[in-house]
C-alpha atoms as a PDB file:
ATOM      1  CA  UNK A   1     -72.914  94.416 -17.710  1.00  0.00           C
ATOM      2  CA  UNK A   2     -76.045  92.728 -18.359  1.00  0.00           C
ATOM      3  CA  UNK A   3     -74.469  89.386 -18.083  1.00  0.00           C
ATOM      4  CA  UNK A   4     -71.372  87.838 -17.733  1.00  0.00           C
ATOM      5  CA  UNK A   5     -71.311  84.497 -19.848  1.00  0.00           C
ATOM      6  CA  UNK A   6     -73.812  83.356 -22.168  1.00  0.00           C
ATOM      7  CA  UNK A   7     -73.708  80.418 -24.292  1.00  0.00           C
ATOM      8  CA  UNK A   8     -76.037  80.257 -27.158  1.00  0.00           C
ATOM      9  CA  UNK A   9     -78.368  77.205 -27.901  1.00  0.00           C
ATOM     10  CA  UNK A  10     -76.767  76.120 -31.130  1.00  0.00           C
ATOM     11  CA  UNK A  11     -75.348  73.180 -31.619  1.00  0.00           C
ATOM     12  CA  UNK A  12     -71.517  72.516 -30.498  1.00  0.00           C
ATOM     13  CA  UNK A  13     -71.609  76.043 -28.790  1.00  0.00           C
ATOM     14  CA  UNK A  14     -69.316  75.807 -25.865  1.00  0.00           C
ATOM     15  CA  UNK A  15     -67.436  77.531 -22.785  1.00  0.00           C
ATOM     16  CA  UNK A  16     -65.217  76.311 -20.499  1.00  0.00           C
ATOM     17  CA  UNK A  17     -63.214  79.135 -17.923  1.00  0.00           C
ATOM     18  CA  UNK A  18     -60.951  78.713 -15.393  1.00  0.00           C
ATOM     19  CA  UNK A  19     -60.398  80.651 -12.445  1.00  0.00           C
ATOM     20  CA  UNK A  20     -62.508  83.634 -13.899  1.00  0.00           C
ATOM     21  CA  UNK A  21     -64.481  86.241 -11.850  1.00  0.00           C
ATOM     22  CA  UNK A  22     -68.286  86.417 -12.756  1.00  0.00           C
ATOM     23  CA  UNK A  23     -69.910  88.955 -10.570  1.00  0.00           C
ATOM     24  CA  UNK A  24     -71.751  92.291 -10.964  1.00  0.00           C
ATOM     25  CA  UNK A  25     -73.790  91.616 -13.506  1.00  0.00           C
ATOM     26  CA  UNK A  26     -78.144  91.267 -13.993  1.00  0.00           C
ATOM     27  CA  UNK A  27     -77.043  87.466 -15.090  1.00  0.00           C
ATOM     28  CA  UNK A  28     -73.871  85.601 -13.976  1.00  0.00           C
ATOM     29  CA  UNK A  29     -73.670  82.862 -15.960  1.00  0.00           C
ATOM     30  CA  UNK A  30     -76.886  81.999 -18.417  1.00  0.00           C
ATOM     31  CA  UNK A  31     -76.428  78.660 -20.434  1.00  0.00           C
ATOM     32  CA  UNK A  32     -79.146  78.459 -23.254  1.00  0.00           C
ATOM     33  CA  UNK A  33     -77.678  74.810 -24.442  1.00  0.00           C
ATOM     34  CA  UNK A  34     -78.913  71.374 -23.611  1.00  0.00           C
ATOM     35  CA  UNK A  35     -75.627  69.787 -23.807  1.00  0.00           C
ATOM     36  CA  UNK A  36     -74.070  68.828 -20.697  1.00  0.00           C
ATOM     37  CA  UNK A  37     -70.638  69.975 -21.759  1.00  0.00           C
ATOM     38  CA  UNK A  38     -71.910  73.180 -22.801  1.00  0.00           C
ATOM     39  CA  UNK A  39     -70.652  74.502 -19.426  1.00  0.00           C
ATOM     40  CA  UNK A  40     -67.638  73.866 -17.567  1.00  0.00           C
ATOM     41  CA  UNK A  41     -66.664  76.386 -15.040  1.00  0.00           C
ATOM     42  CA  UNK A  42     -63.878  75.832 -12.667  1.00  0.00           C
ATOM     43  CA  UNK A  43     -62.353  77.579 -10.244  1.00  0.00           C
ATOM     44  CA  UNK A  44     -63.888  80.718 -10.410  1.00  0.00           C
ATOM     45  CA  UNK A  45     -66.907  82.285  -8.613  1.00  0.00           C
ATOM     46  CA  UNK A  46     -69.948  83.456  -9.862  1.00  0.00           C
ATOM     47  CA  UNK A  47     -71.104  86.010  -6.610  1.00  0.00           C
ATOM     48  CA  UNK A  48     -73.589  89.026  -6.838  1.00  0.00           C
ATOM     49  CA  UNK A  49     -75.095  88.954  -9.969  1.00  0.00           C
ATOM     50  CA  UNK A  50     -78.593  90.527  -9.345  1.00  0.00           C
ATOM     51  CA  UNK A  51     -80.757  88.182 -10.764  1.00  0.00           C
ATOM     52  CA  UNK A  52     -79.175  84.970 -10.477  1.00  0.00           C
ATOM     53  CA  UNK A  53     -75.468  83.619 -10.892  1.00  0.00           C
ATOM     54  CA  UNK A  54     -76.834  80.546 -12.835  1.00  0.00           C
ATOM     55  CA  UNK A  55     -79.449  81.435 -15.218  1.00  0.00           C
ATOM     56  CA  UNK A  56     -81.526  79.405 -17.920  1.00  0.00           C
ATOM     57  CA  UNK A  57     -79.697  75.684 -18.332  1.00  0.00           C
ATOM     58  CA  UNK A  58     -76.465  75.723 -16.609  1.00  0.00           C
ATOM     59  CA  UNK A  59     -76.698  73.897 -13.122  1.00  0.00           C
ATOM     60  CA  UNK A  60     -74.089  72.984 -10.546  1.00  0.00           C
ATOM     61  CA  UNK A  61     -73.431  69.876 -12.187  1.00  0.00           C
ATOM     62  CA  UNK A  62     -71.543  72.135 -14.902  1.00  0.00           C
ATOM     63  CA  UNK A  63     -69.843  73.598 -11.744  1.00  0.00           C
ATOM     64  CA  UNK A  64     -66.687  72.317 -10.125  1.00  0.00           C
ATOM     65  CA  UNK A  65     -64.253  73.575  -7.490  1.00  0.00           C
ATOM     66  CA  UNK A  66     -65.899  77.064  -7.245  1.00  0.00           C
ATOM     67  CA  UNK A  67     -68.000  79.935  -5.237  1.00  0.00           C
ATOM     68  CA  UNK A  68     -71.721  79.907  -6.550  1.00  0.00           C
ATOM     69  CA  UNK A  69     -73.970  82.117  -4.706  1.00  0.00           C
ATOM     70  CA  UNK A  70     -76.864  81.215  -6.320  1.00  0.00           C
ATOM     71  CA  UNK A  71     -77.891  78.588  -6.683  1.00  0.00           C
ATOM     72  CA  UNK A  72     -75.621  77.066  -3.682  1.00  0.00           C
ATOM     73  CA  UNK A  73     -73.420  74.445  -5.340  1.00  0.00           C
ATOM     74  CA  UNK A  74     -72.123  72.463  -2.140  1.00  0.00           C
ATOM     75  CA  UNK A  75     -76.175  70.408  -1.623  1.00  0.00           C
ATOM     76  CA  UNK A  76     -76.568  66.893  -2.643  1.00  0.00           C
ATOM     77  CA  UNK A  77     -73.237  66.102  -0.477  1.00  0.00           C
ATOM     78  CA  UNK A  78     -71.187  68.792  -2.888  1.00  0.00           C
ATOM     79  CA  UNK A  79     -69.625  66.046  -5.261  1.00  0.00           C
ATOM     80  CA  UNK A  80     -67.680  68.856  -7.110  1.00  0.00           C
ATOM     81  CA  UNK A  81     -66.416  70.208  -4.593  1.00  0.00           C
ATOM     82  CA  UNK A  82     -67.671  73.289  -4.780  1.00  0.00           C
ATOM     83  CA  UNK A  83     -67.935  76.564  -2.045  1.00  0.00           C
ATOM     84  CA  UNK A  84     -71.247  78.828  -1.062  1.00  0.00           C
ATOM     85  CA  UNK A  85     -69.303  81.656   0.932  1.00  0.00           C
ATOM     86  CA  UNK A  86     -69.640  85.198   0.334  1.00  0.00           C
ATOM     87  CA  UNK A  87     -66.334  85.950  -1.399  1.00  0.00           C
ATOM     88  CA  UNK A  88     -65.635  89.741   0.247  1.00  0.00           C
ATOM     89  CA  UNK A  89     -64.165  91.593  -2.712  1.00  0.00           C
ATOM     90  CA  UNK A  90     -62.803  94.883  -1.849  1.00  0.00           C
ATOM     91  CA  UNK A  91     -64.853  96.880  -4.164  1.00  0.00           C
ATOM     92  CA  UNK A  92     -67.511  95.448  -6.285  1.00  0.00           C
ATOM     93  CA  UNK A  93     -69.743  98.354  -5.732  1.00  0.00           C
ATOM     94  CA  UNK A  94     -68.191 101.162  -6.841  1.00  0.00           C
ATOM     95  CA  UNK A  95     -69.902 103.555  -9.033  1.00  0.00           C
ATOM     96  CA  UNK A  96     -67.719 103.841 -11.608  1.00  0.00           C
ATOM     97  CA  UNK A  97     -67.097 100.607 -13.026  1.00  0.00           C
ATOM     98  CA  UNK A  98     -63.546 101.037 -14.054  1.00  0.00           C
ATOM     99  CA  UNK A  99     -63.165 101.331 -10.487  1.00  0.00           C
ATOM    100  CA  UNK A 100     -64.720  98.139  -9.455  1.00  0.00           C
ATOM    101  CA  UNK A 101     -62.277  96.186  -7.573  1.00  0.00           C
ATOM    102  CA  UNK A 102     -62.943  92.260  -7.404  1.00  0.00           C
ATOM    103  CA  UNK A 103     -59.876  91.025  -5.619  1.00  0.00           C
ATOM    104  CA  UNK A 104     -60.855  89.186  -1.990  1.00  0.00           C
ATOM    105  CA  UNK A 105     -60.673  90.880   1.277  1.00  0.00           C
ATOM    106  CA  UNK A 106     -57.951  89.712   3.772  1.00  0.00           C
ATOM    107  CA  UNK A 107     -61.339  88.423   5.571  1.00  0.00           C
ATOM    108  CA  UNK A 108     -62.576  86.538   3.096  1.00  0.00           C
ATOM    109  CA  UNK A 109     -62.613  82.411   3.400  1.00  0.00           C
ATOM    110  CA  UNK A 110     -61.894  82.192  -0.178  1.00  0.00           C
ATOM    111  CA  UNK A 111     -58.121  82.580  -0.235  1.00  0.00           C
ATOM    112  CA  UNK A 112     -56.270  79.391   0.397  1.00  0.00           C
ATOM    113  CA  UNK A 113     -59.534  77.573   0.416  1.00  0.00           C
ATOM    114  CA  UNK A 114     -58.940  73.890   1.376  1.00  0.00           C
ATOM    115  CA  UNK A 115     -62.324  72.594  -0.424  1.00  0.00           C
ATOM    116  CA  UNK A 116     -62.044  73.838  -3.635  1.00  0.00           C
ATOM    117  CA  UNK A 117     -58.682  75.785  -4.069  1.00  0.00           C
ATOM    118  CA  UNK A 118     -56.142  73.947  -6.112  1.00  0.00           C
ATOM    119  CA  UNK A 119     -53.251  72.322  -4.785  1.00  0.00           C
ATOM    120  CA  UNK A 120     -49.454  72.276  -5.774  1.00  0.00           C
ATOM    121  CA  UNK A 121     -49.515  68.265  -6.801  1.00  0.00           C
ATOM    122  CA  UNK A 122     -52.566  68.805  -9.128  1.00  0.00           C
ATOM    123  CA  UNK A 123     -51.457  72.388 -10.490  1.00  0.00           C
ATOM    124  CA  UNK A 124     -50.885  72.312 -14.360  1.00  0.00           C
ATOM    125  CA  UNK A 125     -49.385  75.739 -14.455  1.00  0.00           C
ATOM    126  CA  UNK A 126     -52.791  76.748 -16.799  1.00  0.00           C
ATOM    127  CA  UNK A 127     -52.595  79.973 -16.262  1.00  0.00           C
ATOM    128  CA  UNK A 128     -49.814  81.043 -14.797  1.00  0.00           C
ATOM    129  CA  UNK A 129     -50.259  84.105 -13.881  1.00  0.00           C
ATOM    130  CA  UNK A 130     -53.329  85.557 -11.758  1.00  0.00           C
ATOM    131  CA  UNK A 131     -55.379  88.978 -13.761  1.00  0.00           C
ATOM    132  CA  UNK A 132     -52.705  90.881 -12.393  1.00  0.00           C
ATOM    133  CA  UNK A 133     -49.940  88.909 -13.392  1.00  0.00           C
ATOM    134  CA  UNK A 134     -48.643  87.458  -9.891  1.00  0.00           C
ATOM    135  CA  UNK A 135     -47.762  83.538  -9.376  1.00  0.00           C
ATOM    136  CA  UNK A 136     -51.248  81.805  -9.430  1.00  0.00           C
ATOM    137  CA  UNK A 137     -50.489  79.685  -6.456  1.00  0.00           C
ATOM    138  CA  UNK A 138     -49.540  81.485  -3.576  1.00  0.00           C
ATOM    139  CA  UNK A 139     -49.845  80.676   0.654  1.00  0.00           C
ATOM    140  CA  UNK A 140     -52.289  83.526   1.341  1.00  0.00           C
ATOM    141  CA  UNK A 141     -52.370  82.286   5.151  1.00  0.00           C
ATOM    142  CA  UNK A 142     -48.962  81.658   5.688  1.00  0.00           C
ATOM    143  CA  UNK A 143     -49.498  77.760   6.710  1.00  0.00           C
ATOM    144  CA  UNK A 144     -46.615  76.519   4.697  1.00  0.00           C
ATOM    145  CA  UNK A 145     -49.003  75.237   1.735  1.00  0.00           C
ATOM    146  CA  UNK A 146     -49.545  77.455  -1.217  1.00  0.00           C
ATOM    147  CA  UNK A 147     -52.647  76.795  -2.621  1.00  0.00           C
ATOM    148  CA  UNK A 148     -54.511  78.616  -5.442  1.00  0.00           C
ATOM    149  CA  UNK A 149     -57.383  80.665  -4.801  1.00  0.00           C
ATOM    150  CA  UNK A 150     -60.755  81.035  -6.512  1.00  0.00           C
ATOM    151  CA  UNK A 151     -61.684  83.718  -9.344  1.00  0.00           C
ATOM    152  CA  UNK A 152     -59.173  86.053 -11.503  1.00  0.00           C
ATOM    153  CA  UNK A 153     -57.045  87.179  -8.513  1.00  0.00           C
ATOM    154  CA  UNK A 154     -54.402  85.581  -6.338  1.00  0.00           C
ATOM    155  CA  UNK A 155     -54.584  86.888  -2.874  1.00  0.00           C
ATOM    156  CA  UNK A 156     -50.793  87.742  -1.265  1.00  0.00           C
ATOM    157  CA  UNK A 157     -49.808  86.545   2.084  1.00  0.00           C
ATOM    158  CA  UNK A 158     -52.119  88.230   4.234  1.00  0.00           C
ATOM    159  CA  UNK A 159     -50.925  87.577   7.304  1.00  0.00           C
ATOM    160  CA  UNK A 160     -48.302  88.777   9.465  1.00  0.00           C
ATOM    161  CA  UNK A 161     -45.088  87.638   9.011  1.00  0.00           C
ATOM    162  CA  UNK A 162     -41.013  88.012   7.951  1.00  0.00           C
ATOM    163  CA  UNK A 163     -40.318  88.102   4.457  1.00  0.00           C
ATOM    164  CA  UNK A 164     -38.575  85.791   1.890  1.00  0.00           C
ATOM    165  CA  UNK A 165     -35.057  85.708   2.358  1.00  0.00           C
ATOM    166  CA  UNK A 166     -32.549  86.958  -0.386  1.00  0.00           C
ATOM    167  CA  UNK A 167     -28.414  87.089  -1.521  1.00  0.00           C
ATOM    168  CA  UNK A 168     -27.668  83.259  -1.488  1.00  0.00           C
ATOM    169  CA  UNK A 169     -24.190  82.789  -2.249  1.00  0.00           C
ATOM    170  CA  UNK A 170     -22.069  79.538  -2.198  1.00  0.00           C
ATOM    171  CA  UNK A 171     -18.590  80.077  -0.513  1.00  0.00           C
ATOM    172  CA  UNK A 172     -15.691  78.211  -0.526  1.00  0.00           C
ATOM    173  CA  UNK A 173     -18.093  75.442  -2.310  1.00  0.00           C
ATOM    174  CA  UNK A 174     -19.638  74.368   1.299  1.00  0.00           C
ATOM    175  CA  UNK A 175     -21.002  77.361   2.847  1.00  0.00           C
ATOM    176  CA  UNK A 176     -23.871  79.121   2.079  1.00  0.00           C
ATOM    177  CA  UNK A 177     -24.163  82.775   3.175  1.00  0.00           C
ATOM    178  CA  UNK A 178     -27.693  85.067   2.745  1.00  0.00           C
ATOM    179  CA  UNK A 179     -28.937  88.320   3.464  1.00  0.00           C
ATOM    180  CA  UNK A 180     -30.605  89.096   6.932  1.00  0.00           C
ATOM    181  CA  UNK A 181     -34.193  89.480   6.416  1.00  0.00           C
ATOM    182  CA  UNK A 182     -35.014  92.449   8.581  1.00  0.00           C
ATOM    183  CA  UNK A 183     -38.108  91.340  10.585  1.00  0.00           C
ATOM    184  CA  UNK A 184     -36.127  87.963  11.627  1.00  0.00           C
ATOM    185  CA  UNK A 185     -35.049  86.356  14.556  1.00  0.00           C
ATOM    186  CA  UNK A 186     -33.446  83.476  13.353  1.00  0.00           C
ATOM    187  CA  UNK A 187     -33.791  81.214   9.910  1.00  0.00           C
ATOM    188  CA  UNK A 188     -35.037  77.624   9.771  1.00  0.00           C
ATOM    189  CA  UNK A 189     -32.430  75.861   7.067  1.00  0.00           C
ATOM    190  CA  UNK A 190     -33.302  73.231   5.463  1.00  0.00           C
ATOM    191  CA  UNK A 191     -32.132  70.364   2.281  1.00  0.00           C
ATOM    192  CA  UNK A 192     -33.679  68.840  -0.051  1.00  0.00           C
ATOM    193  CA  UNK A 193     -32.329  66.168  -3.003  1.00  0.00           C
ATOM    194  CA  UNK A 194     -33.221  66.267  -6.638  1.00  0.00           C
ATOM    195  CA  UNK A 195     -32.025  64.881  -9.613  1.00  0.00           C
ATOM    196  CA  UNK A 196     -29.964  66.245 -12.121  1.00  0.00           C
ATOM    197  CA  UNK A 197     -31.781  67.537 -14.857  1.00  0.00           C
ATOM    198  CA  UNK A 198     -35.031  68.252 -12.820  1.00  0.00           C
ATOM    199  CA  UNK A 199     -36.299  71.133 -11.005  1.00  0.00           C
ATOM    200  CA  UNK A 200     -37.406  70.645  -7.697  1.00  0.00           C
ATOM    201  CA  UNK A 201     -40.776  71.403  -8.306  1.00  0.00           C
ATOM    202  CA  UNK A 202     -43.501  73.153  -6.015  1.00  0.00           C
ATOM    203  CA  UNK A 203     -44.036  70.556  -3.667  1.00  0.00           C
ATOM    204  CA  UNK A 204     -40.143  70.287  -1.941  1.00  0.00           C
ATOM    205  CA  UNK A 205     -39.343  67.114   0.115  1.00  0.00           C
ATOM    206  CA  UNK A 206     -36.911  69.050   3.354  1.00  0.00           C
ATOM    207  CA  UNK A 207     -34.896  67.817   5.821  1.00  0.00           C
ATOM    208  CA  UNK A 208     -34.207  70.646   8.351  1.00  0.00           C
ATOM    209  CA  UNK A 209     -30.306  71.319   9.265  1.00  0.00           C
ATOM    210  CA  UNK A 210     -30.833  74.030  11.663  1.00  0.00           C
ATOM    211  CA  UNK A 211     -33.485  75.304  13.474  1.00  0.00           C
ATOM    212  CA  UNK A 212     -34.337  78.866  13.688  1.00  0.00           C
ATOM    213  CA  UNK A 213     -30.482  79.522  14.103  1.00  0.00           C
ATOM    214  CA  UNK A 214     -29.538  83.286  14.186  1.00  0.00           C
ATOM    215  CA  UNK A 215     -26.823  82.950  11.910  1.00  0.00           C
ATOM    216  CA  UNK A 216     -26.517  83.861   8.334  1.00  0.00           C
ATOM    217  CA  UNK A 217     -24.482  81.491   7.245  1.00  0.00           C
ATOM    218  CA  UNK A 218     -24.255  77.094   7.353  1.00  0.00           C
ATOM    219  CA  UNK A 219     -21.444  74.864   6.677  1.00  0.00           C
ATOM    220  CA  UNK A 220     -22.735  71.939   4.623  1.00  0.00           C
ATOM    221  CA  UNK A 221     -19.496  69.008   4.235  1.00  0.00           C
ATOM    222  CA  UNK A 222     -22.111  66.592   2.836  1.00  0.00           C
ATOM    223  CA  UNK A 223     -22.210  65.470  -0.963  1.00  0.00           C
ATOM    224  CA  UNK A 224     -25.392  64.535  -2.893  1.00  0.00           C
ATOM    225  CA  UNK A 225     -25.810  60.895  -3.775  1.00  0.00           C
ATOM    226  CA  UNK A 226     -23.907  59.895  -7.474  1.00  0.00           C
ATOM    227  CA  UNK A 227     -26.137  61.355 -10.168  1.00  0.00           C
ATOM    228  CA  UNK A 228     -28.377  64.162  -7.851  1.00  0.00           C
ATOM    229  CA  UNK A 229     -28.210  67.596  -6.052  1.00  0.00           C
ATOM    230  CA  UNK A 230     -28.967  68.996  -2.623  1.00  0.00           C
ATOM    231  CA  UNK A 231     -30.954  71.803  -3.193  1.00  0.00           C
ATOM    232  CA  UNK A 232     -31.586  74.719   0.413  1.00  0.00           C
ATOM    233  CA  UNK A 233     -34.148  76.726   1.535  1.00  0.00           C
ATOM    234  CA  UNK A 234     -33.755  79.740   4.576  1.00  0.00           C
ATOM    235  CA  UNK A 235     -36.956  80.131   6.114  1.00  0.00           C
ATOM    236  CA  UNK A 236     -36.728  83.442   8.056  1.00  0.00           C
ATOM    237  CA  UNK A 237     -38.777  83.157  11.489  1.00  0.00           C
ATOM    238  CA  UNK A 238     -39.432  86.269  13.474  1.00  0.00           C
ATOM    239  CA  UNK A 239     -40.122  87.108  17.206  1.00  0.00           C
ATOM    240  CA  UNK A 240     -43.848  85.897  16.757  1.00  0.00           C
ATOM    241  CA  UNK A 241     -43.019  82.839  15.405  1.00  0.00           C
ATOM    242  CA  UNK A 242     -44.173  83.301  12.319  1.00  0.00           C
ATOM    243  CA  UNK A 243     -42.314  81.565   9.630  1.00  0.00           C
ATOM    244  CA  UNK A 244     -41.748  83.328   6.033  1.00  0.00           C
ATOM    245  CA  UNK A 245     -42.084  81.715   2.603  1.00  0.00           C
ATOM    246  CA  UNK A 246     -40.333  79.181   1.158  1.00  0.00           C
ATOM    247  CA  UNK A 247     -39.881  81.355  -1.883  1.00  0.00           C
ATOM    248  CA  UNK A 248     -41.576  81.862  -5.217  1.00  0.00           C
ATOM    249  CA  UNK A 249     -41.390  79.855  -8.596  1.00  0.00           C
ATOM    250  CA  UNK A 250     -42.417  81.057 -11.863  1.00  0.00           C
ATOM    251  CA  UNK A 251     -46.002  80.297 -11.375  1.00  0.00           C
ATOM    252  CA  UNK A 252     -46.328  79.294  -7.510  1.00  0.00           C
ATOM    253  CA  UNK A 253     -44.620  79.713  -3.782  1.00  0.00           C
ATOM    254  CA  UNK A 254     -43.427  77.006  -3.166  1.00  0.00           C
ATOM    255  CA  UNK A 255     -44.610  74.736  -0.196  1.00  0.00           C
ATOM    256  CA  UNK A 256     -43.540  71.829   1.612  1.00  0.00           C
ATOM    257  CA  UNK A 257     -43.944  68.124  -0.107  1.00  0.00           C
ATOM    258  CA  UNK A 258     -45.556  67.069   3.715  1.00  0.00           C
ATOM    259  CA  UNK A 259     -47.898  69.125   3.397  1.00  0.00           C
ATOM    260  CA  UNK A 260     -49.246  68.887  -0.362  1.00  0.00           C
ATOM    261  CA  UNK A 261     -51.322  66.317   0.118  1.00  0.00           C
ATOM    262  CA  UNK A 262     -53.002  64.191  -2.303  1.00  0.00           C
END
């Protein structure tokens, strides 16, 4: 199109977006509106529009936690927090543009981006879902940390690695059995405590049982303090090393509370 987000000089006119996608356009983002809070563009990136991703008023102060190719967003000691990397979508120039595929490249630094991406502690579950509909937080580089990536798409794990393991079943009330997840070796188990009433949440606080055991199976005797619940997660590991999710919420993978972060 000719550009992707205009806001018109009148008085109160407004736009904020979140984790949108600005790119391919003759004008990314052109703010005709004086007002400071005219703007307020988060998480997204603005990458590859022809004659300028920021156009007329809006400026990088209206920018925060995103990709910006131009102007570059991270000078003045980036106080926003923001990213100047080329994004690598798979196919922004295609000639039909129903065809045009903005989703990031396995390659690309923007997945799981530790400057600007959004963590599970500050994640408000607004949206969701990613453009495509998968969990918006998700650990892209299999590090054990899920965090959200920039722009309308959530990038998948994209490195190697086992899967998430399945068919959890309580037996005999103290031992829980699972499926064999068929790229591991052996399963890291591990326990967490909650209390009743609460979900555990994104962020999970573990204590590891067994490590990388080859069984299917553990034998837990312990009880839950008066008024709580344990709560386990399998992590399958196979012959690389590589460790598999910690397994998916409604709107994020979950990751572990050590590594969360403020």
């Amino acid at each position: 199109g000719t550009t992707g987000i205009e806001i018109g000089a009148a008085s109160g006119a407004r736009m904020e977006a979140r984790y949108a996608t600005v790119a391919g356009n003759q004008t990314g983002i052109i703010n005709q509106n004086a007002a400071f809070d005219s703007l307020r563009f988060t998480y997204g990136i603005a990458w590859g529009n022809s004659a300028g991703d920021l156009a007329g008023l809006a400026t990088c102060g209206q920018v925060f936690s995103s990709d910006v190719g131009s102007p570059d967003c991270t000078v003045a000691g980036n106080p926003n927090g923001n990213v100047n990397a080329n994004p690598l979508f798979v196919d922004p120039g295609n000639p039909d543009p129903l065809l045009r595929d903005f989703r990031l490249q396995a390659s690309s630094s923007v997945p799981d981006n530790m400057t600007a991406g959004q963590r599970p502690t500050t994640f408000t579950d607004i949206p969701c879902r990613d453009f495509s509909g998968a969990p918006r937080l998700r650990d892209a580089d299999g590090d054990g940390l899920a965090v959200g990536d920039l722009g309308a798409y959530e990038s998948p794990r994209l490195t190697s690695g086992p899967g998430e393991v399945t068919g959890f079943v309580i037996q005999g009330g103290s031992t829980l059995v699972w499926n064999a997840e068929p790229q591991a070796v052996c399963y890291n188990v591990l326990r967490g405590t909650g209390a009743t009433g609460s979900p555990p949440g994104y962020c999970l606080q573990l204590t590891t049982l067994q490590p990388c055991t080859a069984a299917t199976t553990l034998t837990d005797t312990d009880r839950p303090p008066t008024g709580s619940f344990f709560y386990y997660i399998v992590q399958a590991v196979d012959a690389q090393n590589s460790t598999g999710t910690l397994g998916d919420g409604t709107c994020a993978e979950r990751s572990r509370a050590d590594l969360c972060g403020p």
